[in-house]
PDB file of N, CA and C in Angstrom:
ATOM      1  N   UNK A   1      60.429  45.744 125.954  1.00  0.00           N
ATOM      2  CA  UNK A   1      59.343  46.693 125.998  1.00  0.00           C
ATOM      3  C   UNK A   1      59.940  48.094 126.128  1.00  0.00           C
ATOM      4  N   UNK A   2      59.413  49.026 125.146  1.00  0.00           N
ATOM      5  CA  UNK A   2      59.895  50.247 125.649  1.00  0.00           C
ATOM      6  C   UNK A   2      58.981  51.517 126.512  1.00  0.00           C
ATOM      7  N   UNK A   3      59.714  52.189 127.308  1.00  0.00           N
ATOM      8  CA  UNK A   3      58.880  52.927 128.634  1.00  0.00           C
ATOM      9  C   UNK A   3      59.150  54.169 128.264  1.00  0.00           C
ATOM     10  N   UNK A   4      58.271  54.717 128.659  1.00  0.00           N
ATOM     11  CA  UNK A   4      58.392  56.222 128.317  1.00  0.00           C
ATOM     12  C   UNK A   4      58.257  57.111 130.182  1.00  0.00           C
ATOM     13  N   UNK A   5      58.892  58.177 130.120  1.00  0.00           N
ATOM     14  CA  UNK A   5      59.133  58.983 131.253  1.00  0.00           C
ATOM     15  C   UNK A   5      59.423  60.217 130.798  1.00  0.00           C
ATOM     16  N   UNK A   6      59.192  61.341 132.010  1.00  0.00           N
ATOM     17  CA  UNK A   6      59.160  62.636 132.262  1.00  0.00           C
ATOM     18  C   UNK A   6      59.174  63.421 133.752  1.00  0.00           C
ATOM     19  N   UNK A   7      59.777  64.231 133.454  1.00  0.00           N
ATOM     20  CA  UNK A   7      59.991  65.007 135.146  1.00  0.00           C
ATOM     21  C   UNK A   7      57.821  65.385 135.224  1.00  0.00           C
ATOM     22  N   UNK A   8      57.531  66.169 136.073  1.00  0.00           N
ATOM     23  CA  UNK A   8      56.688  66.778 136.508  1.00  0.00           C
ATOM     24  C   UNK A   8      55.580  67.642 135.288  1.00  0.00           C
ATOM     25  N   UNK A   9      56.876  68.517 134.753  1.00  0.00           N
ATOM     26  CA  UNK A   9      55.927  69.444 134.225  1.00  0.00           C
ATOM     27  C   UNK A   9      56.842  69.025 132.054  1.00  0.00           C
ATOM     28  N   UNK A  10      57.056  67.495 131.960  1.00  0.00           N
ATOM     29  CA  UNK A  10      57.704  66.969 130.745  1.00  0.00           C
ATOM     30  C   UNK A  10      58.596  68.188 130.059  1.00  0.00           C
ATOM     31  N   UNK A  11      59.439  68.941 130.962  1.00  0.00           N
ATOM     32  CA  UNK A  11      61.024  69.304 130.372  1.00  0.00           C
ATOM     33  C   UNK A  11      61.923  68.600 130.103  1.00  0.00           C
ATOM     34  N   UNK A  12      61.441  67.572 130.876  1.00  0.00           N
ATOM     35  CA  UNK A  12      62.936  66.803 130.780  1.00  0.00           C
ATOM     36  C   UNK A  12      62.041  65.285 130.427  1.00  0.00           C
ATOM     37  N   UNK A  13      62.239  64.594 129.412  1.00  0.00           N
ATOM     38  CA  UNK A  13      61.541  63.102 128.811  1.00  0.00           C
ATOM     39  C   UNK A  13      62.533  62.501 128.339  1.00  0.00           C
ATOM     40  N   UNK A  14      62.262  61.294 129.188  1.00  0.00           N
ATOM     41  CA  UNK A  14      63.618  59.937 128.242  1.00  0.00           C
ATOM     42  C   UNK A  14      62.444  58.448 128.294  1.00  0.00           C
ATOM     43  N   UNK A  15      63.284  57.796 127.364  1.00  0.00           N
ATOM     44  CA  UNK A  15      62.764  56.530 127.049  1.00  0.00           C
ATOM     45  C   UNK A  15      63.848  55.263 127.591  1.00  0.00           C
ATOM     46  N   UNK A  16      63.536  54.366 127.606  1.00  0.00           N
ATOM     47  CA  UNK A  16      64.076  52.961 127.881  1.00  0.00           C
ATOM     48  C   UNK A  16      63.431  52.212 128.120  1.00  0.00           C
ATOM     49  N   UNK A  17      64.556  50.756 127.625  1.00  0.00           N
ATOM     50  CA  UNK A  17      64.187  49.455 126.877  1.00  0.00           C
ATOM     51  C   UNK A  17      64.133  48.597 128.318  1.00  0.00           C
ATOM     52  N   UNK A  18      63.286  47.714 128.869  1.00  0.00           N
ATOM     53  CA  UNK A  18      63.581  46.835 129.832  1.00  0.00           C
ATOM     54  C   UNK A  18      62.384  45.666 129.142  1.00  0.00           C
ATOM     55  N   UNK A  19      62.311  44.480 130.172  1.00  0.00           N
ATOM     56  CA  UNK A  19      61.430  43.688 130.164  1.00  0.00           C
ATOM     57  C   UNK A  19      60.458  44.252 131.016  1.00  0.00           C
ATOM     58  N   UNK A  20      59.025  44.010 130.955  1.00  0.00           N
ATOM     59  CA  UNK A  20      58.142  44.311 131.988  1.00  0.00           C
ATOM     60  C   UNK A  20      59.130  44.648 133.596  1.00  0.00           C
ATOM     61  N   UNK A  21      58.147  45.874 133.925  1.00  0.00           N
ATOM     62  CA  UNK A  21      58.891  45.872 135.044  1.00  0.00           C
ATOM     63  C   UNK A  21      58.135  45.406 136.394  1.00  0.00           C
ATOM     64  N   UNK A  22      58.359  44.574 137.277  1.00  0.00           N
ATOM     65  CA  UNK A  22      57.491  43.967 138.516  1.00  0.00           C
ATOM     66  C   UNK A  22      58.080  44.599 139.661  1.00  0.00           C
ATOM     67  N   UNK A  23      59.629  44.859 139.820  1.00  0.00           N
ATOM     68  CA  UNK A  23      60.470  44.747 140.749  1.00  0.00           C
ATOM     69  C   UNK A  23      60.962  46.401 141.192  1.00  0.00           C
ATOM     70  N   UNK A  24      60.886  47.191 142.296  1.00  0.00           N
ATOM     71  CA  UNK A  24      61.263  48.180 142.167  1.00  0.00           C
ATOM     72  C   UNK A  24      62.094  48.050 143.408  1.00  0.00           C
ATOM     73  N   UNK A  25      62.693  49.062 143.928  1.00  0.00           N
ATOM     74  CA  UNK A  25      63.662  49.490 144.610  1.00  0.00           C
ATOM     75  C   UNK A  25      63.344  50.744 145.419  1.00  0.00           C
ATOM     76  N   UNK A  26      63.707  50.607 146.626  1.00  0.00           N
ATOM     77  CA  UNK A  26      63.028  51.922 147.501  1.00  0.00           C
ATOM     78  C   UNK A  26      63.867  51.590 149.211  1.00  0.00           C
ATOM     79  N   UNK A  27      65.279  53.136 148.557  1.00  0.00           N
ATOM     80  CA  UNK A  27      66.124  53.631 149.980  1.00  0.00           C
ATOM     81  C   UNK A  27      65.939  54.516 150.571  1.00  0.00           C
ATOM     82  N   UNK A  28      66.706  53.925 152.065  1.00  0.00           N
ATOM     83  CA  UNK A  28      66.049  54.782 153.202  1.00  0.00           C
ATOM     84  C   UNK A  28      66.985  55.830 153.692  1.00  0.00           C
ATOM     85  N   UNK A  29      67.947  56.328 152.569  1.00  0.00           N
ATOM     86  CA  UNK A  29      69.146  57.287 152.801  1.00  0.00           C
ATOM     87  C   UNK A  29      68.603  58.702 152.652  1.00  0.00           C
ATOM     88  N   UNK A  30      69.493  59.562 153.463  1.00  0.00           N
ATOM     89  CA  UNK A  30      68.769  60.792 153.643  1.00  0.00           C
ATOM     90  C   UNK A  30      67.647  61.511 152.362  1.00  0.00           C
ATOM     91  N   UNK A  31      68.623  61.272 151.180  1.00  0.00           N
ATOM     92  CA  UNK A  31      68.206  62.017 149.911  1.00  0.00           C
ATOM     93  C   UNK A  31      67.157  61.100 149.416  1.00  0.00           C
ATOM     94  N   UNK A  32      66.890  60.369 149.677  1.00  0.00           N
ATOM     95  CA  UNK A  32      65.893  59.141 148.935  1.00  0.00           C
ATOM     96  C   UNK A  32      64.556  59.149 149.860  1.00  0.00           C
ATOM     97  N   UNK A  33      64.938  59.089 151.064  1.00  0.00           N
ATOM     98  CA  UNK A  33      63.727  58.922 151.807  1.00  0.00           C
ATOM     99  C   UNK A  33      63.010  60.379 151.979  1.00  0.00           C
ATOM    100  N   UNK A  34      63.292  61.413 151.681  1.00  0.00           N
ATOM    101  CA  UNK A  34      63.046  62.697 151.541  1.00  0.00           C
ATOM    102  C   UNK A  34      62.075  62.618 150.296  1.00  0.00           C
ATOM    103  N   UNK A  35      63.156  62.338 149.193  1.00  0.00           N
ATOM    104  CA  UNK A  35      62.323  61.991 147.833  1.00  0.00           C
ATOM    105  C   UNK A  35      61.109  61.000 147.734  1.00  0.00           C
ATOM    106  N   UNK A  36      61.267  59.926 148.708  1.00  0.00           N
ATOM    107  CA  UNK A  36      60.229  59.526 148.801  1.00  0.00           C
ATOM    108  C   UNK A  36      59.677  58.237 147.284  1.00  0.00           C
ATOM    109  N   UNK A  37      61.250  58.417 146.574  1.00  0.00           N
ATOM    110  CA  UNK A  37      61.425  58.187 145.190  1.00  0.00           C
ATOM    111  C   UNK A  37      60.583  56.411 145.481  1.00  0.00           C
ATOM    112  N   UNK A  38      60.657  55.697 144.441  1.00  0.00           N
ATOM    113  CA  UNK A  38      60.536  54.509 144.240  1.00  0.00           C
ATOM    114  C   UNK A  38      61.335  54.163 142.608  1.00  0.00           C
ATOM    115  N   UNK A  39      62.262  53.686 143.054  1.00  0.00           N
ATOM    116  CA  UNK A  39      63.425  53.652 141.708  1.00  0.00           C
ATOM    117  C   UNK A  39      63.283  51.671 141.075  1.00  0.00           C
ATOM    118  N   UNK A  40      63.652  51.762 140.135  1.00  0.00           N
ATOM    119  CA  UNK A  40      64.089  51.011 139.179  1.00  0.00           C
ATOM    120  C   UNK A  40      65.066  49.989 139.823  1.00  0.00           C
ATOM    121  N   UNK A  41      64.925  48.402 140.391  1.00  0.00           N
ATOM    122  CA  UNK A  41      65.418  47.850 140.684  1.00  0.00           C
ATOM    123  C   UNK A  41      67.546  47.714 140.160  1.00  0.00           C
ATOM    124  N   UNK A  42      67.392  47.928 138.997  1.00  0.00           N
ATOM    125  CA  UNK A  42      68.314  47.620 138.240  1.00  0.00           C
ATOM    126  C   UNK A  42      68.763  48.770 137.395  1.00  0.00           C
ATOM    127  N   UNK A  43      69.783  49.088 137.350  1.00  0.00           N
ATOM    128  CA  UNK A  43      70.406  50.047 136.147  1.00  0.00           C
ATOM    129  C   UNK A  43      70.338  49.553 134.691  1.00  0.00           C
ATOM    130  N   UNK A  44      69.522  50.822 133.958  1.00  0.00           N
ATOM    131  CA  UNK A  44      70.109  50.472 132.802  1.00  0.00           C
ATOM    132  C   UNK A  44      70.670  51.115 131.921  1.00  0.00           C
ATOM    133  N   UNK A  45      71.540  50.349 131.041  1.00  0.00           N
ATOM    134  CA  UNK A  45      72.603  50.390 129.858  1.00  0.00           C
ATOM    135  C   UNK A  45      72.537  51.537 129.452  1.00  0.00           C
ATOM    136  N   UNK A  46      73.403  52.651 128.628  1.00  0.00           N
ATOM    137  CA  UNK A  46      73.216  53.632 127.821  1.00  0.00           C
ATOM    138  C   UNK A  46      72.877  53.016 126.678  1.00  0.00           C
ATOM    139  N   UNK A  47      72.476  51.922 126.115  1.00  0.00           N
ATOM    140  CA  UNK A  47      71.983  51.426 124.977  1.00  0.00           C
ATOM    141  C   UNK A  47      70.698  51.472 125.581  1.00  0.00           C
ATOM    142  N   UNK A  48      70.479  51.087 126.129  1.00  0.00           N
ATOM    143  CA  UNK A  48      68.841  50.330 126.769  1.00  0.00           C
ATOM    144  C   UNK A  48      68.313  52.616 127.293  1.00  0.00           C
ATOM    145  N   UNK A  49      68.743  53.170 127.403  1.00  0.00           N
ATOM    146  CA  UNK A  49      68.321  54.439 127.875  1.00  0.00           C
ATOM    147  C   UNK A  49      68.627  55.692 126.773  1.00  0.00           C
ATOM    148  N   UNK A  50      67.488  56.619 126.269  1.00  0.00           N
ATOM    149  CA  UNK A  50      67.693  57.363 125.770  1.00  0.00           C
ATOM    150  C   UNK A  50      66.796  59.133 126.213  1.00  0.00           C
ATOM    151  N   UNK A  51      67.712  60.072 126.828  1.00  0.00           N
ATOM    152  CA  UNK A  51      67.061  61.085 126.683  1.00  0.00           C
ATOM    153  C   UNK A  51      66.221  61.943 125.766  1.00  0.00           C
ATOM    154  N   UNK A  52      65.444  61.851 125.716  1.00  0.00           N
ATOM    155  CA  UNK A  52      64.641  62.513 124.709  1.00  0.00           C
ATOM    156  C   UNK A  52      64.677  63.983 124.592  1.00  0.00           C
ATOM    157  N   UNK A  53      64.270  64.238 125.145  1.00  0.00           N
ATOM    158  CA  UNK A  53      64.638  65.927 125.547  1.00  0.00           C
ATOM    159  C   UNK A  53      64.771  66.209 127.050  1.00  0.00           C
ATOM    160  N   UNK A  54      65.510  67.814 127.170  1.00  0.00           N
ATOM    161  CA  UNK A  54      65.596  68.445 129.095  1.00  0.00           C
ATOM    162  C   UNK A  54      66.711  68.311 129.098  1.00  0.00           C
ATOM    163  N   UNK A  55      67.930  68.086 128.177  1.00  0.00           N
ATOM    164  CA  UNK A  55      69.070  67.764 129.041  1.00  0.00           C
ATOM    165  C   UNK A  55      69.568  69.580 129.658  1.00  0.00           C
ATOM    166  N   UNK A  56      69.121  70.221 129.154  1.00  0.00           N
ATOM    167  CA  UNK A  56      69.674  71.804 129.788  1.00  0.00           C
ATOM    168  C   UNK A  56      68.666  71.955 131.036  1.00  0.00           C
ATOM    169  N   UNK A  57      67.698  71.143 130.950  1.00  0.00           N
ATOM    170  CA  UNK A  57      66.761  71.915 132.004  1.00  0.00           C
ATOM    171  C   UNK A  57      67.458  70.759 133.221  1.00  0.00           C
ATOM    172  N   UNK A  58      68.254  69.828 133.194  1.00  0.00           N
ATOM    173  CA  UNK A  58      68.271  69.083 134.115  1.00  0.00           C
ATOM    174  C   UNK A  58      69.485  69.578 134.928  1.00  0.00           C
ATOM    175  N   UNK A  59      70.026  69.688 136.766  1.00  0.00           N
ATOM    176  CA  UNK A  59      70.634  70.129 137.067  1.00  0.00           C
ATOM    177  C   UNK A  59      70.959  68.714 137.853  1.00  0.00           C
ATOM    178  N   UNK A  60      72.616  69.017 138.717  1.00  0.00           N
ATOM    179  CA  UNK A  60      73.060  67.653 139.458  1.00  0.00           C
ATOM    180  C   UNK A  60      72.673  68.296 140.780  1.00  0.00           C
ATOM    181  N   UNK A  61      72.895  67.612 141.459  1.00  0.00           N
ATOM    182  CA  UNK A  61      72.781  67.551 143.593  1.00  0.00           C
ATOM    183  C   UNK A  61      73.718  66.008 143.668  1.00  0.00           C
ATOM    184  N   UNK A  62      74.434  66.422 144.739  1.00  0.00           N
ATOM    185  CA  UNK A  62      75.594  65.532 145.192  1.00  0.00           C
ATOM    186  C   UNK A  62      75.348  65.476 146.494  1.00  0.00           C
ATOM    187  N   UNK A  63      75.420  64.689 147.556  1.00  0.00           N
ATOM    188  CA  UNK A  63      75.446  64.509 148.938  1.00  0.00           C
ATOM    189  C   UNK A  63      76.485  63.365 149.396  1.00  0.00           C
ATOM    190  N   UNK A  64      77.009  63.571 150.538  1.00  0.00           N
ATOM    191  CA  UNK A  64      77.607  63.114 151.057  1.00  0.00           C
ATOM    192  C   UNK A  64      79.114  62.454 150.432  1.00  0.00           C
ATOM    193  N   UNK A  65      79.529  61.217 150.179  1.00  0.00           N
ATOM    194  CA  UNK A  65      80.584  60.929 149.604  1.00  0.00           C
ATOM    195  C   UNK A  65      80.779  61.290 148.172  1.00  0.00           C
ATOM    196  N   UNK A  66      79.383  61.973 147.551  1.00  0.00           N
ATOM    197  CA  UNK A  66      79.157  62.343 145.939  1.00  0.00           C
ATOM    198  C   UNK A  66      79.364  61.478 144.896  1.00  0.00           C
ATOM    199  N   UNK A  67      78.907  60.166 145.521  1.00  0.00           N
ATOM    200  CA  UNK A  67      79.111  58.857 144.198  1.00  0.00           C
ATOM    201  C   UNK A  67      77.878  58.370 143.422  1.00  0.00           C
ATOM    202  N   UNK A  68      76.295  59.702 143.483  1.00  0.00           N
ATOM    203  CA  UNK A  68      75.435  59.578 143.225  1.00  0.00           C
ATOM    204  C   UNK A  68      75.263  60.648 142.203  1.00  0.00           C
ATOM    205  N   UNK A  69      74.955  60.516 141.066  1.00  0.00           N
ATOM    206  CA  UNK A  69      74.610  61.606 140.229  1.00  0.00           C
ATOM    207  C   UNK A  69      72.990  62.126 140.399  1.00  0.00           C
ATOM    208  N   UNK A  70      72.330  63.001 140.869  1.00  0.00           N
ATOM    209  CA  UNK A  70      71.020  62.860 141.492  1.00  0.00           C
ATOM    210  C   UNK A  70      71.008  64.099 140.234  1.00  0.00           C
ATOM    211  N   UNK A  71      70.179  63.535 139.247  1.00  0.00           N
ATOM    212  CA  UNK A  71      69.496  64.767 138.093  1.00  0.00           C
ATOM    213  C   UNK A  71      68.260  64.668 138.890  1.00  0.00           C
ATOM    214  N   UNK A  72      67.968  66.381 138.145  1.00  0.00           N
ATOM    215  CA  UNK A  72      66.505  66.878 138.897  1.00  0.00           C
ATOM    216  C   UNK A  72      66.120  67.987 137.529  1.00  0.00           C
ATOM    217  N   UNK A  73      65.102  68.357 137.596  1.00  0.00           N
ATOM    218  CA  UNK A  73      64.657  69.248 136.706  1.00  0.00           C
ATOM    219  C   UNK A  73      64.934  70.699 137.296  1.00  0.00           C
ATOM    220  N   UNK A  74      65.253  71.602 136.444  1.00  0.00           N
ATOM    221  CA  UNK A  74      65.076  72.530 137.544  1.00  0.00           C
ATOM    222  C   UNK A  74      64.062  73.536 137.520  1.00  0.00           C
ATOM    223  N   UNK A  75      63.270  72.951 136.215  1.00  0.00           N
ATOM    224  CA  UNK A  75      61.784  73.451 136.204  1.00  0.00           C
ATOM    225  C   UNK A  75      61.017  73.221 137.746  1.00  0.00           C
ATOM    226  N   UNK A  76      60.557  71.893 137.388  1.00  0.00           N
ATOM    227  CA  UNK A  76      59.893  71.348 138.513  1.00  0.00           C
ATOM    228  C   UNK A  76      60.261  70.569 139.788  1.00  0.00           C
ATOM    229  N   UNK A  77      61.686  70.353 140.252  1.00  0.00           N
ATOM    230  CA  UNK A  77      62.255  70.006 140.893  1.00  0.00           C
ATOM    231  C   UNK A  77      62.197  68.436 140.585  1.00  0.00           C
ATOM    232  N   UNK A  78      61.526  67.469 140.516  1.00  0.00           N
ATOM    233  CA  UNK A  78      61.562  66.321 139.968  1.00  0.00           C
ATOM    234  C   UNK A  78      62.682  65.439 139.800  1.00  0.00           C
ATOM    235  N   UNK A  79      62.888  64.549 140.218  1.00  0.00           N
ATOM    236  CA  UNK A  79      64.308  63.528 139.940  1.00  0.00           C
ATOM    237  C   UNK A  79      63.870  62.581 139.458  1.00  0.00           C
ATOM    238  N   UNK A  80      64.036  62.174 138.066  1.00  0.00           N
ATOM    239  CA  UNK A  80      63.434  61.205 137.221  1.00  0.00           C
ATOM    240  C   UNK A  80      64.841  60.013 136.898  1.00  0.00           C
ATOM    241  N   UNK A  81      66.128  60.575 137.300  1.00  0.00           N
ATOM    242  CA  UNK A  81      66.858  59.360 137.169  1.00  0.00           C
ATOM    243  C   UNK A  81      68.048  59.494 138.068  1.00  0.00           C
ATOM    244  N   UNK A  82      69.107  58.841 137.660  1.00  0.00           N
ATOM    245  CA  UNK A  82      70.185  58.752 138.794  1.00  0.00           C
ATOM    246  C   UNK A  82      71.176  57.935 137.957  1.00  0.00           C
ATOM    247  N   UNK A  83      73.264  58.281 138.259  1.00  0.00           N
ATOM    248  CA  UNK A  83      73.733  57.565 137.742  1.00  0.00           C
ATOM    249  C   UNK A  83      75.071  57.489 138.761  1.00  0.00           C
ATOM    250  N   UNK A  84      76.002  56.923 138.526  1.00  0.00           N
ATOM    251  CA  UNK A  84      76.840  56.824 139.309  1.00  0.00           C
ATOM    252  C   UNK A  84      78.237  57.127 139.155  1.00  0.00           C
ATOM    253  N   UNK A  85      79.076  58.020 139.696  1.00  0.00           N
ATOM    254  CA  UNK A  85      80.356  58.303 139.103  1.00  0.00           C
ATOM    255  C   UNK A  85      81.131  57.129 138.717  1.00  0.00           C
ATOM    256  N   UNK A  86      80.638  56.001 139.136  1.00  0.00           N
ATOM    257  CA  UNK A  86      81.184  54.890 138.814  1.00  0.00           C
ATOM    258  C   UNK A  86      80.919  54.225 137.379  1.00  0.00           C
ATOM    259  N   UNK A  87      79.917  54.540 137.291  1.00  0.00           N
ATOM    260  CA  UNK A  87      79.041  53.621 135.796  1.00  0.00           C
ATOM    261  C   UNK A  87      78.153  55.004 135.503  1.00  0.00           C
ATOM    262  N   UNK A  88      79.220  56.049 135.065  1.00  0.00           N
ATOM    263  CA  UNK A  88      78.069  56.635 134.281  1.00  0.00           C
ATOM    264  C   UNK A  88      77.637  56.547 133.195  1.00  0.00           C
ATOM    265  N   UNK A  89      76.124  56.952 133.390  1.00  0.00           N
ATOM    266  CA  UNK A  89      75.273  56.251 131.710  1.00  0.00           C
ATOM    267  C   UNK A  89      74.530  55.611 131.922  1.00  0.00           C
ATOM    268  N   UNK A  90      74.774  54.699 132.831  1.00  0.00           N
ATOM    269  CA  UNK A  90      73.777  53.747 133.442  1.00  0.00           C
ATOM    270  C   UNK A  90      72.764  54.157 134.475  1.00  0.00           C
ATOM    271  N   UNK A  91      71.609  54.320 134.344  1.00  0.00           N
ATOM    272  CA  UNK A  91      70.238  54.927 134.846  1.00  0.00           C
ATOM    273  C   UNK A  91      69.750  53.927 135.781  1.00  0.00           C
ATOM    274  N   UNK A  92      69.528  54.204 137.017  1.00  0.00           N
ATOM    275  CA  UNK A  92      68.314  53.612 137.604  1.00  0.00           C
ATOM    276  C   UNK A  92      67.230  55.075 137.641  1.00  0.00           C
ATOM    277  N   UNK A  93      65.835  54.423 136.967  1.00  0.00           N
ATOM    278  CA  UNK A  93      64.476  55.147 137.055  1.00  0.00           C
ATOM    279  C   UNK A  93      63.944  55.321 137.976  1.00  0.00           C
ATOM    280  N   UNK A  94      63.487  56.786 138.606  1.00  0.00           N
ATOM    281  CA  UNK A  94      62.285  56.850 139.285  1.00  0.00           C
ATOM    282  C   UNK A  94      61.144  56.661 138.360  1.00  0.00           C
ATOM    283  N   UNK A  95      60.683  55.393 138.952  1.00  0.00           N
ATOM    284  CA  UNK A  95      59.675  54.769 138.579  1.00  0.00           C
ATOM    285  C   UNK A  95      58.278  55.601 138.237  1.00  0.00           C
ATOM    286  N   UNK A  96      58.183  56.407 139.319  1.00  0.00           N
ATOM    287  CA  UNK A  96      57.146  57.434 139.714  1.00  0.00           C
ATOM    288  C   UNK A  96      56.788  58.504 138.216  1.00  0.00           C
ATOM    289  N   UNK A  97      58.062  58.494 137.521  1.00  0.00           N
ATOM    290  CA  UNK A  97      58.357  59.049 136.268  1.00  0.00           C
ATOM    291  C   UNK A  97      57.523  58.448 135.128  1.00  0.00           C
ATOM    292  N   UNK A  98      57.595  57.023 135.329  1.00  0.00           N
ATOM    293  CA  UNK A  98      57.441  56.416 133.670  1.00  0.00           C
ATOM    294  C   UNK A  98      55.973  56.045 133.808  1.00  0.00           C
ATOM    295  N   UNK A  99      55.539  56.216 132.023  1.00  0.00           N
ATOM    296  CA  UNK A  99      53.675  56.074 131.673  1.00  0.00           C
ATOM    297  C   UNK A  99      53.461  54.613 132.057  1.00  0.00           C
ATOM    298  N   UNK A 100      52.631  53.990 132.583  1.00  0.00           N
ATOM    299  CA  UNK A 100      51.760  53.314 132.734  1.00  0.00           C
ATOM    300  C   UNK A 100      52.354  52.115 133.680  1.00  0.00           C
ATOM    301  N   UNK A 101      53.030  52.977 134.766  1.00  0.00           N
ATOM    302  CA  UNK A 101      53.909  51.936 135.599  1.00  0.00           C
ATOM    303  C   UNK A 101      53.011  52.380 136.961  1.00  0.00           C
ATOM    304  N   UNK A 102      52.739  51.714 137.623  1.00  0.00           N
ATOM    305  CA  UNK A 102      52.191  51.995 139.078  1.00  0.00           C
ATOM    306  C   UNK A 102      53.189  51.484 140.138  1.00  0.00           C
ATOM    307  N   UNK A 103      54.073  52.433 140.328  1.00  0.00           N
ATOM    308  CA  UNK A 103      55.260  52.384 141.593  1.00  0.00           C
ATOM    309  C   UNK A 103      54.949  51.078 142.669  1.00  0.00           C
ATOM    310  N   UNK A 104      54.087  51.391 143.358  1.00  0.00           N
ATOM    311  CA  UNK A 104      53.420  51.763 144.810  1.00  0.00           C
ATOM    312  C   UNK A 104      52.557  49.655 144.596  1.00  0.00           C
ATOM    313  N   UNK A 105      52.570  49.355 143.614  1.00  0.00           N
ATOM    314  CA  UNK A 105      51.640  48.125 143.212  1.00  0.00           C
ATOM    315  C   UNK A 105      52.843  47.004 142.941  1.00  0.00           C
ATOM    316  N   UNK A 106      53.901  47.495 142.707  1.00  0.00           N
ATOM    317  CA  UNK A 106      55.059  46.546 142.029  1.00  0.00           C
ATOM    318  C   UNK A 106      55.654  45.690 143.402  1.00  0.00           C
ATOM    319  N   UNK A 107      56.644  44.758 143.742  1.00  0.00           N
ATOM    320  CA  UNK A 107      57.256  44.137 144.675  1.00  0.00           C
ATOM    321  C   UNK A 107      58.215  45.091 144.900  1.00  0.00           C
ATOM    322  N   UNK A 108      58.537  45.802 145.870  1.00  0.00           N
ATOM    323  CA  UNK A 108      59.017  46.876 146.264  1.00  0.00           C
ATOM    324  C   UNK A 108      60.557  46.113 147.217  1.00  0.00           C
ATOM    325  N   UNK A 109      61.704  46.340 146.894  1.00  0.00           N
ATOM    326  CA  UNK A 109      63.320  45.758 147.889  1.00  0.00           C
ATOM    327  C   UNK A 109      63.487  47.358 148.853  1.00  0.00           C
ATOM    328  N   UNK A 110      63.439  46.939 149.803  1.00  0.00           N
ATOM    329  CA  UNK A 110      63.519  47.896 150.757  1.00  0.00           C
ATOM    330  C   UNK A 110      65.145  48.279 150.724  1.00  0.00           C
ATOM    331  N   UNK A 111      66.135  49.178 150.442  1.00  0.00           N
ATOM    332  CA  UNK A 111      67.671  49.081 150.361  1.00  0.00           C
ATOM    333  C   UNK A 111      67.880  49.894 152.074  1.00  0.00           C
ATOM    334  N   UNK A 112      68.579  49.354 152.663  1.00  0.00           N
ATOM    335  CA  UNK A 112      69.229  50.238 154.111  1.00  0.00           C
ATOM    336  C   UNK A 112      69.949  51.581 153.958  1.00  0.00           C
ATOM    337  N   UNK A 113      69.976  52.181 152.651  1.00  0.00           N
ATOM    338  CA  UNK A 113      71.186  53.051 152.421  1.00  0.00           C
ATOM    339  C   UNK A 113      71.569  53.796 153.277  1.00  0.00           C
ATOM    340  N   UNK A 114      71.009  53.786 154.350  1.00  0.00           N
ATOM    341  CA  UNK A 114      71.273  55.099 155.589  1.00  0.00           C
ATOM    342  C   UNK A 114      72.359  54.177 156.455  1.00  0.00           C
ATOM    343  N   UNK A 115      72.559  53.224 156.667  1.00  0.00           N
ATOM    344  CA  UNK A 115      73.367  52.148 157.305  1.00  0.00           C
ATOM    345  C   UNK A 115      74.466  51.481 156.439  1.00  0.00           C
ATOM    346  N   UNK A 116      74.423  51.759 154.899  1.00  0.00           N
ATOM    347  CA  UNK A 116      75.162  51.402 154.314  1.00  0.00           C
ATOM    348  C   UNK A 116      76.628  52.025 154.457  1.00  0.00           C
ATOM    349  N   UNK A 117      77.888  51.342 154.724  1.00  0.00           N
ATOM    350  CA  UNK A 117      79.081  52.191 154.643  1.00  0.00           C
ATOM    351  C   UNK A 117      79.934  52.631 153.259  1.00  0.00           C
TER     352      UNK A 117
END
């Protein structure tokens, strides 16, 4: 199935390929629980993910050990994805982003990230 997404005020729009999504993901680490985000259980592929447009409008934020790529718009402040210096390319979604997904309704994995070492 393919999903469509956008920051706040659609500067920044990407698409990707998953199966229905049921399963989301939601950490309790400083930058996340602030955001308040509800992300994308699973990363996906730079095959499975394509930016559509925003890549100039999108800026990074790094915290702490900086092994999080945290894009944000810098229109609307908005963080519509995330990648990892480790696997970059590979996207986990704020969910909150993509058309016709209801975050807040899905089976939600609570992650500890604030306790994580």
């Amino acid at each position: 199935m393919k999903y469509k997404g956008s920051c706040h005020c659609e500067a920044v729009q990407f698409e990707f390929e998953s199966e229905v999504i049921t399963e989301a993901l939601q950490c309790n680490c400083s930058i996340c629980i602030r955001k308040n985000a509800i992300m994308s259980r699973r990363y996906y592929e730079p095959a499975e993910f394509n930016l559509l447009s925003g890549k100039d409008n999108l800026a990074l934020y790094h915290w702490g050990d900086h092994d999080v790529n945290h894009y944000f718009c810098k229109t609307c402040g908005i963080s519509p994805f995330h990648d990892t210096i480790y696997e970059p390319g590979k996207y986990r979604v704020n969910l909150g982003c993509v058309a016709n997904v209801a975050p807040r309704e899905l089976d939600i994995m609570y992650f500890d990230g604030r306790n994580e070492l």
